[in-house]
C-alpha atoms as a PDB file:
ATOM      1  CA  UNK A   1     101.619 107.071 147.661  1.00  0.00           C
ATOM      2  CA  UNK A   2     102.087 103.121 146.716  1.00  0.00           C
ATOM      3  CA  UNK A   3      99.573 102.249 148.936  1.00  0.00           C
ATOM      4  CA  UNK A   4      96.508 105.662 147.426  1.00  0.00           C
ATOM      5  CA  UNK A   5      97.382 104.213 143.851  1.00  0.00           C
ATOM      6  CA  UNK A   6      96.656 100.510 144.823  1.00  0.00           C
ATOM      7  CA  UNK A   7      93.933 101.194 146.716  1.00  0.00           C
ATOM      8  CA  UNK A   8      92.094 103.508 144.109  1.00  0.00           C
ATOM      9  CA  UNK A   9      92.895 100.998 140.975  1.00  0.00           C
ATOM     10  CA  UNK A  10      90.823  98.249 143.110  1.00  0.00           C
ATOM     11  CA  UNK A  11      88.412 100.674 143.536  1.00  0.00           C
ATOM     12  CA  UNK A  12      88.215 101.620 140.310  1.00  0.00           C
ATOM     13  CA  UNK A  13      88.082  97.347 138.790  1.00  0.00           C
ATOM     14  CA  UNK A  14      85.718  96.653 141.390  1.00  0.00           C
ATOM     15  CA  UNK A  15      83.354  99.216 139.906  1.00  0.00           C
ATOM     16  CA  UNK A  16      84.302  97.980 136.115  1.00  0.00           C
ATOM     17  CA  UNK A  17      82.926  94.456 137.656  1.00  0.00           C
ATOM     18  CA  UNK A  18      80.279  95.441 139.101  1.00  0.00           C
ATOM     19  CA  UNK A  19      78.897  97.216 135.605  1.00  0.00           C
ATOM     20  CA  UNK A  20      78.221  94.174 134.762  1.00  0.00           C
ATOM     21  CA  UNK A  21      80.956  91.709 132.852  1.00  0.00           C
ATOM     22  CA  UNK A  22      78.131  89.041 131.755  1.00  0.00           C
ATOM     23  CA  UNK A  23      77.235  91.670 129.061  1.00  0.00           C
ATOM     24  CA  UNK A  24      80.711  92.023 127.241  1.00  0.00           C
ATOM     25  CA  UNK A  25      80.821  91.375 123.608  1.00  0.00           C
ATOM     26  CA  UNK A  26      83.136  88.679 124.284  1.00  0.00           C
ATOM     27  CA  UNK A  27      80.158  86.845 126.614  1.00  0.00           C
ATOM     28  CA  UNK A  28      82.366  86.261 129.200  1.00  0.00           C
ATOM     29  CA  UNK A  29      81.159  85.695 132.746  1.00  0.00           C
ATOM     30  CA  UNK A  30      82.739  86.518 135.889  1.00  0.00           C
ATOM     31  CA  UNK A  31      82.473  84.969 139.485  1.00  0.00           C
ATOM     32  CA  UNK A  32      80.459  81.526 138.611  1.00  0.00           C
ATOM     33  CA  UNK A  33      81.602  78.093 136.893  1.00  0.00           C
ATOM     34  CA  UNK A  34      80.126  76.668 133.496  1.00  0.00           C
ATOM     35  CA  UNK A  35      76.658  75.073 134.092  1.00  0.00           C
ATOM     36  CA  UNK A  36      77.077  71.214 134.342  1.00  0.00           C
ATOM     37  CA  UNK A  37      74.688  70.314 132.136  1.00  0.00           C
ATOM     38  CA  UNK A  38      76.736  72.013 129.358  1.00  0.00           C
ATOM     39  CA  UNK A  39      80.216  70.304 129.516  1.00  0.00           C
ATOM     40  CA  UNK A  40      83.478  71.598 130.241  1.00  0.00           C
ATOM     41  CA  UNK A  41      86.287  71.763 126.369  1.00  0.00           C
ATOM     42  CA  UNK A  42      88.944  73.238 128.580  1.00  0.00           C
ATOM     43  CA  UNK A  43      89.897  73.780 132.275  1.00  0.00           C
ATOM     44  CA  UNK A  44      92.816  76.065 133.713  1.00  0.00           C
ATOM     45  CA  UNK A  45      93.948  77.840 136.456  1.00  0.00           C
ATOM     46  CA  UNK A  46      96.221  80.983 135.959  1.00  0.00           C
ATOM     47  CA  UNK A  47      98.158  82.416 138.343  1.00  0.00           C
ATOM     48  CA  UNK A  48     101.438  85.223 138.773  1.00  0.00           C
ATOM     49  CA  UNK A  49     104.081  87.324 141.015  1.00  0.00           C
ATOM     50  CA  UNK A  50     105.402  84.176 143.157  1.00  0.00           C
ATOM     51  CA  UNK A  51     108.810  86.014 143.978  1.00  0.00           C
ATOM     52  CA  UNK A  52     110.434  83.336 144.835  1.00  0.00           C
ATOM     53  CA  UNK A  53     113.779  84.218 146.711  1.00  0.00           C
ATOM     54  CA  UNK A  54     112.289  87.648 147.770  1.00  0.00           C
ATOM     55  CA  UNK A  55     114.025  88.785 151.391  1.00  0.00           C
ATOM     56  CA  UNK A  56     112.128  89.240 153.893  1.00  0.00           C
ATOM     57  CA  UNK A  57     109.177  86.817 152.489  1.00  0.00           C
ATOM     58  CA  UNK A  58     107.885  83.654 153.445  1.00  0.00           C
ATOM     59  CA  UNK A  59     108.512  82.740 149.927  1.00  0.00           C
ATOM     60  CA  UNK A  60     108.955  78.883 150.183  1.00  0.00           C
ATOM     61  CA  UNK A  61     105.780  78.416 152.294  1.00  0.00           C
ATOM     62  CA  UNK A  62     104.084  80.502 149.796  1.00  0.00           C
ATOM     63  CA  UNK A  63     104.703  78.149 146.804  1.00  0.00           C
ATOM     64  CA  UNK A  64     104.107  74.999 149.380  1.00  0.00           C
ATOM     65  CA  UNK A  65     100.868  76.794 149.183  1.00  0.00           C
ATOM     66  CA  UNK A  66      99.946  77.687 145.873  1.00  0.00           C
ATOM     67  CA  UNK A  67     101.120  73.726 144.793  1.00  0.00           C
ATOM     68  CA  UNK A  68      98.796  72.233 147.581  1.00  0.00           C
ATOM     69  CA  UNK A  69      95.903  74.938 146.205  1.00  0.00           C
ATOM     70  CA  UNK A  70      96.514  73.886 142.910  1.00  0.00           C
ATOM     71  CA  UNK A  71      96.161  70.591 143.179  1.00  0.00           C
ATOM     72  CA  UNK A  72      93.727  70.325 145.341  1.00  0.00           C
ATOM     73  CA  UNK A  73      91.765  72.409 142.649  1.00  0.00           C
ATOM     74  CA  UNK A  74      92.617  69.991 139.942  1.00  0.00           C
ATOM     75  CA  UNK A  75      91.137  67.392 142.025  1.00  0.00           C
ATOM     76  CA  UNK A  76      87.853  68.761 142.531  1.00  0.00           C
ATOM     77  CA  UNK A  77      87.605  69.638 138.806  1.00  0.00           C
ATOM     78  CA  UNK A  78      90.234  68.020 136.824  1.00  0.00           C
ATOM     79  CA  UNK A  79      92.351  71.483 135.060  1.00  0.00           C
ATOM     80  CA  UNK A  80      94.174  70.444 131.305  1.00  0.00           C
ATOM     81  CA  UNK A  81      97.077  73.029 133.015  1.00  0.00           C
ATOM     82  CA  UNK A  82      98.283  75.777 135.256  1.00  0.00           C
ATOM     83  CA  UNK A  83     100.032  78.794 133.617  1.00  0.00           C
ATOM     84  CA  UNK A  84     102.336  81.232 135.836  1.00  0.00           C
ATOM     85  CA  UNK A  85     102.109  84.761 134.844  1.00  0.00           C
ATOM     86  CA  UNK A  86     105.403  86.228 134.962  1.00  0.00           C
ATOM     87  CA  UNK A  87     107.776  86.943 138.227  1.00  0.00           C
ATOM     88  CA  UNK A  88     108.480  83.639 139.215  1.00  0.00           C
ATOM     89  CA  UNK A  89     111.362  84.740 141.255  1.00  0.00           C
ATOM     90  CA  UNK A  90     112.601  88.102 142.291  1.00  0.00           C
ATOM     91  CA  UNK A  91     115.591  89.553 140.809  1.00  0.00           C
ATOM     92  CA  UNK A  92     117.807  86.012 140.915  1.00  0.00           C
ATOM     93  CA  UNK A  93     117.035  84.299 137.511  1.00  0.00           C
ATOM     94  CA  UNK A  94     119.939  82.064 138.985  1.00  0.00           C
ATOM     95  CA  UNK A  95     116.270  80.687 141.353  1.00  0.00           C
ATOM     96  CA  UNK A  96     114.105  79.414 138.220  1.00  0.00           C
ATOM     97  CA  UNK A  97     115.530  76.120 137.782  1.00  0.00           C
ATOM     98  CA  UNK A  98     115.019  75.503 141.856  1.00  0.00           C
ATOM     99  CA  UNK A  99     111.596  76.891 141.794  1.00  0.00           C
ATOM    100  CA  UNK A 100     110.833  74.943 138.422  1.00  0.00           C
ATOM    101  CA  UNK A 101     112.047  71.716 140.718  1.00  0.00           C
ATOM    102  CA  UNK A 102     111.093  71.745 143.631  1.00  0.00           C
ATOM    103  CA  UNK A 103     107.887  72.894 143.050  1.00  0.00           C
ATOM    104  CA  UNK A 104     105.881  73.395 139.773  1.00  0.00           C
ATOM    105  CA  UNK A 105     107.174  70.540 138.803  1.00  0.00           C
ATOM    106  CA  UNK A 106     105.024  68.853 141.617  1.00  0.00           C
ATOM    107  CA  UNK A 107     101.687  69.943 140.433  1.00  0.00           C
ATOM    108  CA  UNK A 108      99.369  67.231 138.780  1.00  0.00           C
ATOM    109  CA  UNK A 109      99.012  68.844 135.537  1.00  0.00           C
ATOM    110  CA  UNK A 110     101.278  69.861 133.054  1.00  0.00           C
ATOM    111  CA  UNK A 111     102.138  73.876 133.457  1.00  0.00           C
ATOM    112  CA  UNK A 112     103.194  76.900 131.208  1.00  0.00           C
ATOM    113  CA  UNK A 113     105.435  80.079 132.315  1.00  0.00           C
ATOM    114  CA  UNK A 114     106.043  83.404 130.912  1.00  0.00           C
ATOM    115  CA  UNK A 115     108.779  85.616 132.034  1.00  0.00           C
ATOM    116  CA  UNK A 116     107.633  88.783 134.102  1.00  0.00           C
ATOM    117  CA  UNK A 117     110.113  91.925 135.084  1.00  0.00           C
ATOM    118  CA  UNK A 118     111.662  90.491 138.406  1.00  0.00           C
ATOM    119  CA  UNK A 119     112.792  87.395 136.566  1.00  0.00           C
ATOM    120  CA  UNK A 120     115.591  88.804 134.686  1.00  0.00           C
ATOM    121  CA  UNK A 121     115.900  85.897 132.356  1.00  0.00           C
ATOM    122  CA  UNK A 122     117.151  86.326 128.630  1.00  0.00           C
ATOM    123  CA  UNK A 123     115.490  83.538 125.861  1.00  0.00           C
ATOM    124  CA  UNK A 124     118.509  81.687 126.364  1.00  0.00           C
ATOM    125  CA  UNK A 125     117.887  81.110 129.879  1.00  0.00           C
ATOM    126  CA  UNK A 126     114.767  80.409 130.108  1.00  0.00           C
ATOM    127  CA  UNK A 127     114.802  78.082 127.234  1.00  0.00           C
ATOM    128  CA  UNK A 128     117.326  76.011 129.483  1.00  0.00           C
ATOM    129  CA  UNK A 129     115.060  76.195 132.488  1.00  0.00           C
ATOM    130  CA  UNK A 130     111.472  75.411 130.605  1.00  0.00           C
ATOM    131  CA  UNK A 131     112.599  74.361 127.683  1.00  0.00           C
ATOM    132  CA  UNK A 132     110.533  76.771 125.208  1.00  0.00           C
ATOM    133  CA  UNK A 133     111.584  80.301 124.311  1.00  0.00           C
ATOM    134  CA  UNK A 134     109.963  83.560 126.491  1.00  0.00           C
ATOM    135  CA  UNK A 135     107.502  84.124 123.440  1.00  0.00           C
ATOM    136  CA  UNK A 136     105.832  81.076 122.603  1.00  0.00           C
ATOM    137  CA  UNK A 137     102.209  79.628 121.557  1.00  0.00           C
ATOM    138  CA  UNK A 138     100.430  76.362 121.879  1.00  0.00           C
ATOM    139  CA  UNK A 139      96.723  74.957 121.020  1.00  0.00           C
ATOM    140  CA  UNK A 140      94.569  72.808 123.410  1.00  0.00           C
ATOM    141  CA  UNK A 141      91.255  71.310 122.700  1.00  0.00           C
ATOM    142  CA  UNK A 142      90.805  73.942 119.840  1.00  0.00           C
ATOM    143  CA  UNK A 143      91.765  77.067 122.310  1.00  0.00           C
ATOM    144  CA  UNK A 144      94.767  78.846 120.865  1.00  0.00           C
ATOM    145  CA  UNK A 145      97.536  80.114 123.989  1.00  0.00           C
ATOM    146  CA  UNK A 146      99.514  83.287 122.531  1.00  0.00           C
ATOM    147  CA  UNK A 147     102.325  83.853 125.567  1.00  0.00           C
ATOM    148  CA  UNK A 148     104.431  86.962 125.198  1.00  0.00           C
ATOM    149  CA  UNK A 149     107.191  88.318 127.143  1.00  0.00           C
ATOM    150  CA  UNK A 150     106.933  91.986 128.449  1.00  0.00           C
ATOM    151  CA  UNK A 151     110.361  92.594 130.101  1.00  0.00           C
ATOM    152  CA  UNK A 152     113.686  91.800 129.502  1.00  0.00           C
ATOM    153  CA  UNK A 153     116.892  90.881 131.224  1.00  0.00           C
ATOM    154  CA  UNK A 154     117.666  94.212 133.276  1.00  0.00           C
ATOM    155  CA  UNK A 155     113.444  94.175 134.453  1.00  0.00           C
ATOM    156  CA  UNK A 156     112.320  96.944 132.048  1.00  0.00           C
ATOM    157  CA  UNK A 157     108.927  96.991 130.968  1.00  0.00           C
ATOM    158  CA  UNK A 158     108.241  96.567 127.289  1.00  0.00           C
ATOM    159  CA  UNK A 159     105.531  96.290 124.902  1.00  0.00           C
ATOM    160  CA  UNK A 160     105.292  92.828 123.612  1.00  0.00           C
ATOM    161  CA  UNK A 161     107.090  91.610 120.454  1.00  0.00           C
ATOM    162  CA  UNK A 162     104.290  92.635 118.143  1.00  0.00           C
ATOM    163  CA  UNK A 163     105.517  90.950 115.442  1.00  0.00           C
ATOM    164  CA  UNK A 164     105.632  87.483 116.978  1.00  0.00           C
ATOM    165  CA  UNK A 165     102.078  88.443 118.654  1.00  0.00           C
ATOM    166  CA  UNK A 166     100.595  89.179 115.189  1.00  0.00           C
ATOM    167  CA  UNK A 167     102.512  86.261 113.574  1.00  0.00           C
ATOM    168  CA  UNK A 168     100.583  84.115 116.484  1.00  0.00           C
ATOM    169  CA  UNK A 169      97.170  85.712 116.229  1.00  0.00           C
ATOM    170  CA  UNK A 170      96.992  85.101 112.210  1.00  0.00           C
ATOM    171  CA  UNK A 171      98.424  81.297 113.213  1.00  0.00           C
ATOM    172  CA  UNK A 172      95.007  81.086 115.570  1.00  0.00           C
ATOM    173  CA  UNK A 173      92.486  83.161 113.107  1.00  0.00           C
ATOM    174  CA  UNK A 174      90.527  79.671 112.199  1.00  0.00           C
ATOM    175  CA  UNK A 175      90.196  79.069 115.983  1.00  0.00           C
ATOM    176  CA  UNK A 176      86.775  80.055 118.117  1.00  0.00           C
ATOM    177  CA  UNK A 177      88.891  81.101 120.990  1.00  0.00           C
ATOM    178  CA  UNK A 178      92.062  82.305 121.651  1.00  0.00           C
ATOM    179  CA  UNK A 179      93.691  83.745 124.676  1.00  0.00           C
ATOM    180  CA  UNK A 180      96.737  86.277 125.640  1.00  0.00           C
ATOM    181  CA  UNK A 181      99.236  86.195 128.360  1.00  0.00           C
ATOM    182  CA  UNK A 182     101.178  89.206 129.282  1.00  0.00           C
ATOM    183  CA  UNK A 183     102.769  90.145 132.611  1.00  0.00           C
ATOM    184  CA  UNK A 184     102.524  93.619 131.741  1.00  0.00           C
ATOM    185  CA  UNK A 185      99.437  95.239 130.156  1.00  0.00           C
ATOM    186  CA  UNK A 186      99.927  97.084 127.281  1.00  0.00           C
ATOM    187  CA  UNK A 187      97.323  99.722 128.105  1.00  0.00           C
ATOM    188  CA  UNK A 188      97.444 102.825 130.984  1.00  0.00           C
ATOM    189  CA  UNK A 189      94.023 103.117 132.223  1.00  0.00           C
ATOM    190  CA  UNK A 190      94.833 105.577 134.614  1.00  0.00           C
ATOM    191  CA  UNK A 191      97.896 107.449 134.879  1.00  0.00           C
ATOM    192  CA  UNK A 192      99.601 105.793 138.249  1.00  0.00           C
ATOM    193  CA  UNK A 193      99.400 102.471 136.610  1.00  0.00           C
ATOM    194  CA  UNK A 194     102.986 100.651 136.424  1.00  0.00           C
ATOM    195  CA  UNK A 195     101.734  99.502 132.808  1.00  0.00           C
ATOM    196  CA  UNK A 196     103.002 100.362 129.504  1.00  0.00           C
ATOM    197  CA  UNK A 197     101.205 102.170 126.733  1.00  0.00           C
ATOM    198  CA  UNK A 198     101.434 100.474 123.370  1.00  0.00           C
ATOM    199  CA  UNK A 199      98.492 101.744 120.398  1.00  0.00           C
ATOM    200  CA  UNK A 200     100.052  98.799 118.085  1.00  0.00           C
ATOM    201  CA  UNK A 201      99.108  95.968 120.793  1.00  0.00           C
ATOM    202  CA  UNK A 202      96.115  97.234 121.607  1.00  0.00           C
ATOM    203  CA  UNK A 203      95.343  96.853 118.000  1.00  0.00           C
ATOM    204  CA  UNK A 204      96.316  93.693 117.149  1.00  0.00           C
ATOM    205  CA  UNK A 205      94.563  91.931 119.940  1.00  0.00           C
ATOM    206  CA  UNK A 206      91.215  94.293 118.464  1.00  0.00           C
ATOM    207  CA  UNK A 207      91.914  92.850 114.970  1.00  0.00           C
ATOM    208  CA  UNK A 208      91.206  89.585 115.983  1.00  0.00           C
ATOM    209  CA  UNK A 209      87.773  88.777 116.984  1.00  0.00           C
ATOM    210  CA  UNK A 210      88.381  85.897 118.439  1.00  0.00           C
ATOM    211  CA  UNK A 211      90.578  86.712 121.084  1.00  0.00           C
ATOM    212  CA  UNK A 212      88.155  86.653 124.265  1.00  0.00           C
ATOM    213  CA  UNK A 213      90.391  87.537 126.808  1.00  0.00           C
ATOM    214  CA  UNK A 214      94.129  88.780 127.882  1.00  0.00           C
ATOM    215  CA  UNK A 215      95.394  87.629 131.518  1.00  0.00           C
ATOM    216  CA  UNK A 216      97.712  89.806 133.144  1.00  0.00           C
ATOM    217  CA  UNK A 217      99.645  89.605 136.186  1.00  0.00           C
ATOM    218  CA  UNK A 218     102.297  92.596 137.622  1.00  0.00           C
ATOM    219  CA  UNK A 219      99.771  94.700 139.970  1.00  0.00           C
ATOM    220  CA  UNK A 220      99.170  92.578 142.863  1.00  0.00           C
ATOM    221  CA  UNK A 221      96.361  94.751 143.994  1.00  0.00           C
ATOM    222  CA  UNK A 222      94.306  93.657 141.149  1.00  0.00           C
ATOM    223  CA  UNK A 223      92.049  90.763 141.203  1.00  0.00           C
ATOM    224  CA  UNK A 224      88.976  91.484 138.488  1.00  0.00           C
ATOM    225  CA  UNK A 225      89.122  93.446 134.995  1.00  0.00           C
ATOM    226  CA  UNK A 226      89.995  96.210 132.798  1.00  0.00           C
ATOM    227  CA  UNK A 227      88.486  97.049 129.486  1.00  0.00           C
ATOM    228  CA  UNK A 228      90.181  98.063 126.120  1.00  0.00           C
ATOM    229  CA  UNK A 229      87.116  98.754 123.919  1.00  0.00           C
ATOM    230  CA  UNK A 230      85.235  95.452 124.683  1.00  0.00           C
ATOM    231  CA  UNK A 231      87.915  93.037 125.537  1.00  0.00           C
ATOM    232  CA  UNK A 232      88.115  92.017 128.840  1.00  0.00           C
ATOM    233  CA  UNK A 233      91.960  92.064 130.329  1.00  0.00           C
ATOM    234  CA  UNK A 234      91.928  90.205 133.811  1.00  0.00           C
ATOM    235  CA  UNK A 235      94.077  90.154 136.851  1.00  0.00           C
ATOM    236  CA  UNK A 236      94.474  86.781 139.597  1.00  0.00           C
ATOM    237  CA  UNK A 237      95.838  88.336 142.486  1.00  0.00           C
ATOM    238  CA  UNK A 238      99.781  87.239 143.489  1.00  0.00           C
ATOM    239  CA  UNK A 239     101.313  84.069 145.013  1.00  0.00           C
ATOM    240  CA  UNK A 240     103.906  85.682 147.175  1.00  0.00           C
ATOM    241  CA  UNK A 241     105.365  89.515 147.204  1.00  0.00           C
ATOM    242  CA  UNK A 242     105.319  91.499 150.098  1.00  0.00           C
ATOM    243  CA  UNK A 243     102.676  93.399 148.795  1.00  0.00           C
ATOM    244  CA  UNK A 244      99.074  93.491 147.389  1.00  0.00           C
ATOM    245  CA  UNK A 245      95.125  91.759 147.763  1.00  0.00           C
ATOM    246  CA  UNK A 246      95.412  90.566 151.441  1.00  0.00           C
ATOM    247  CA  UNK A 247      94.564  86.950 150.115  1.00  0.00           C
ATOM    248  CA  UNK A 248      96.805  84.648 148.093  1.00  0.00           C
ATOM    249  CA  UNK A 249      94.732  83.335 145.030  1.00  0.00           C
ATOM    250  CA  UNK A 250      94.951  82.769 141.617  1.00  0.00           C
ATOM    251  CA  UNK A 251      91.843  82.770 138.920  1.00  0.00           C
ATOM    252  CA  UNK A 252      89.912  79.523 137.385  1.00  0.00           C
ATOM    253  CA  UNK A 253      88.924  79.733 133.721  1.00  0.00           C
ATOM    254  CA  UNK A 254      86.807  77.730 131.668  1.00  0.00           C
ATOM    255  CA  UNK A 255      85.705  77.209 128.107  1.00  0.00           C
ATOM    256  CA  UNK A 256      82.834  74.920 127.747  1.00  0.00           C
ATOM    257  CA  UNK A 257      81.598  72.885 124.812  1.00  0.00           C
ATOM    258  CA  UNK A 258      79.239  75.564 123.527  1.00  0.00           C
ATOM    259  CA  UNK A 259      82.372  78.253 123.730  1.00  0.00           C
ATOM    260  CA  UNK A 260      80.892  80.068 126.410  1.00  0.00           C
ATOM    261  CA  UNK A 261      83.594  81.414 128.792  1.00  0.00           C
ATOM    262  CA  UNK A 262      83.367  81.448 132.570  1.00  0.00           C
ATOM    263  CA  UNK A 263      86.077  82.375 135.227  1.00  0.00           C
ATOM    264  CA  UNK A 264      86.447  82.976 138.730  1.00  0.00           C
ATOM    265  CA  UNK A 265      88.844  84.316 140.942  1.00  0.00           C
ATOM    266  CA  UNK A 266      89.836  81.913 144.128  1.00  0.00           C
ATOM    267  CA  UNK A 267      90.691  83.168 147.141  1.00  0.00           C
ATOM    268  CA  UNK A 268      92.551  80.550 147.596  1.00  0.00           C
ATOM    269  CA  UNK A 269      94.236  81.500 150.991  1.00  0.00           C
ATOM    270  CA  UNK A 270      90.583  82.473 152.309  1.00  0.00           C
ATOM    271  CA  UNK A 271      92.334  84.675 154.823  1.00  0.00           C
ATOM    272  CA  UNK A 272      90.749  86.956 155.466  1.00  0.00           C
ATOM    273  CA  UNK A 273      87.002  86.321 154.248  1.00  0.00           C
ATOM    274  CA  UNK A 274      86.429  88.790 151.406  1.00  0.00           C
ATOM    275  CA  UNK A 275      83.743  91.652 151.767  1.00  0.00           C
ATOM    276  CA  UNK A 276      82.651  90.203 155.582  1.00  0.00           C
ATOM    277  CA  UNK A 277      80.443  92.748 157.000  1.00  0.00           C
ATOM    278  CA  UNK A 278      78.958  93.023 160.704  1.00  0.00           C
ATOM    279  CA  UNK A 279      76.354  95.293 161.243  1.00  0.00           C
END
């Protein structure tokens, strides 16, 4: 049953992507980079569900990986930062300060986390791994950064704090651009999603005009986008899991100087080749 549901809600974004993105009031564009004549403000990679301690996983070559990737990335066109969306590790919070050392803390850029459901990690905690809270905001190069936690210590999924998202949002009104990160979407688009369903979210990211985008992590089937109204909410794949796309990736996004938005998604393992066809 796992595997139907996956299979038909990649069917289903594949479709929603193939509508055409490049005509979304938000005039963002899918699959290509900004144009080079136009200049790059702002540069990141996103990526989510490392699972980091997960039995039965290759989970330390994974993140090997997704470092090397990353960089390597960076060096071909410089990022401002990476952000990791949500299950860093799986089930053993007691993991985040190893994973934190041993490996994001090797990338060539600065990076930002936000707890997902498998990391189990009060505000407490995770302000003594990262040192910022599991709700938290930041501005770079005029692009406003609204990160909220959608889970709590015992893994349950939850709406966002809607107060500190709306408290955020009005911060960022004066700003062109902003952008959300959730692990969990607050939106069921169909019914076997593992989402959750909150009218108030959904509404506060619609009062705000300026927010362009929400990045979400969680399904590791899902590697494109799903509308609410006209705002585009995109997926990046997974870094480790024993499940999901059948590449490891994570998604490039970029914001140039006229406030256009382009992203991509990389398949960064590229293994196997996507949508190879012999005839």
């Amino acid at each position: 049953m796992a595997s139907s549901r996956r299979n038909f809600i990649k069917a289903t974004v594949s479709g929603l992507v193939l509508a055409g993105i490049s005509n979304s009031a938000t005039d963002i564009i899918d699959h290509v980079p900004a144009p080079e004549n136009v200049g790059v403000k702002l540069r990141f990679a996103i990526a989510s569900d490392g699972h980091y301690g997960q039995p039965g996983t290759d989970y330390k070559k994974d993140h090997e990986n997704m470092v090397r990737w990353l960089n390597q990335a960076h060096e071909q066109a410089p990022l401002d930062f990476v952000i990791i969306n949500g299950d860093l590790v799986h089930d053993q919070p007691a993991l985040l300060k190893e994973l934190k050392n041993q490996y994001y803390d090797r990338l060539k850029v600065p990076f930002y986390a936000v707890p997902g459901n498998h990391d189990h990690a009060d505000t407490a905690h995770w302000m003594s791994v990262f040192g910022y809270e599991d709700n938290f905001s930041f501005e770079k190069n005029g692009v406003g950064f609204v990160l909220a936690n959608t889970s709590n210590a015992k893994g349950i999924y939850l709406a966002p704090d809607n107060t500190f998202l709306k408290r955020e949002l009005y911060k960022f009104r004066s700003l062109s651009t902003v952008f959300v990160i959730l692990h969990i979407p607050p939106h069921l688009w169909v019914p076997q999603n593992p989402f959750v369903e909150s009218e108030t979210t959904i509404s506060l990211l619609h009062d705000y005009p300026n927010v362009k985008a929400v990045f979400h992590g969680h399904d590791h089937s899902l590697d494109a986008v799903f509308y609410t109204d006209k705002l585009p909410h995109f997926f990046d794949s997974h870094i480790g899991g024993n499940w999901g796309t059948s590449y490891k990736g994570f998604r490039l996004v970029e914001v140039a100087m006229d406030d256009k938005i382009f992203t991509r998604q990389i398949n960064a393992s590229g293994s196997p080749i996507l949508n190879e066809q012999k005839l």
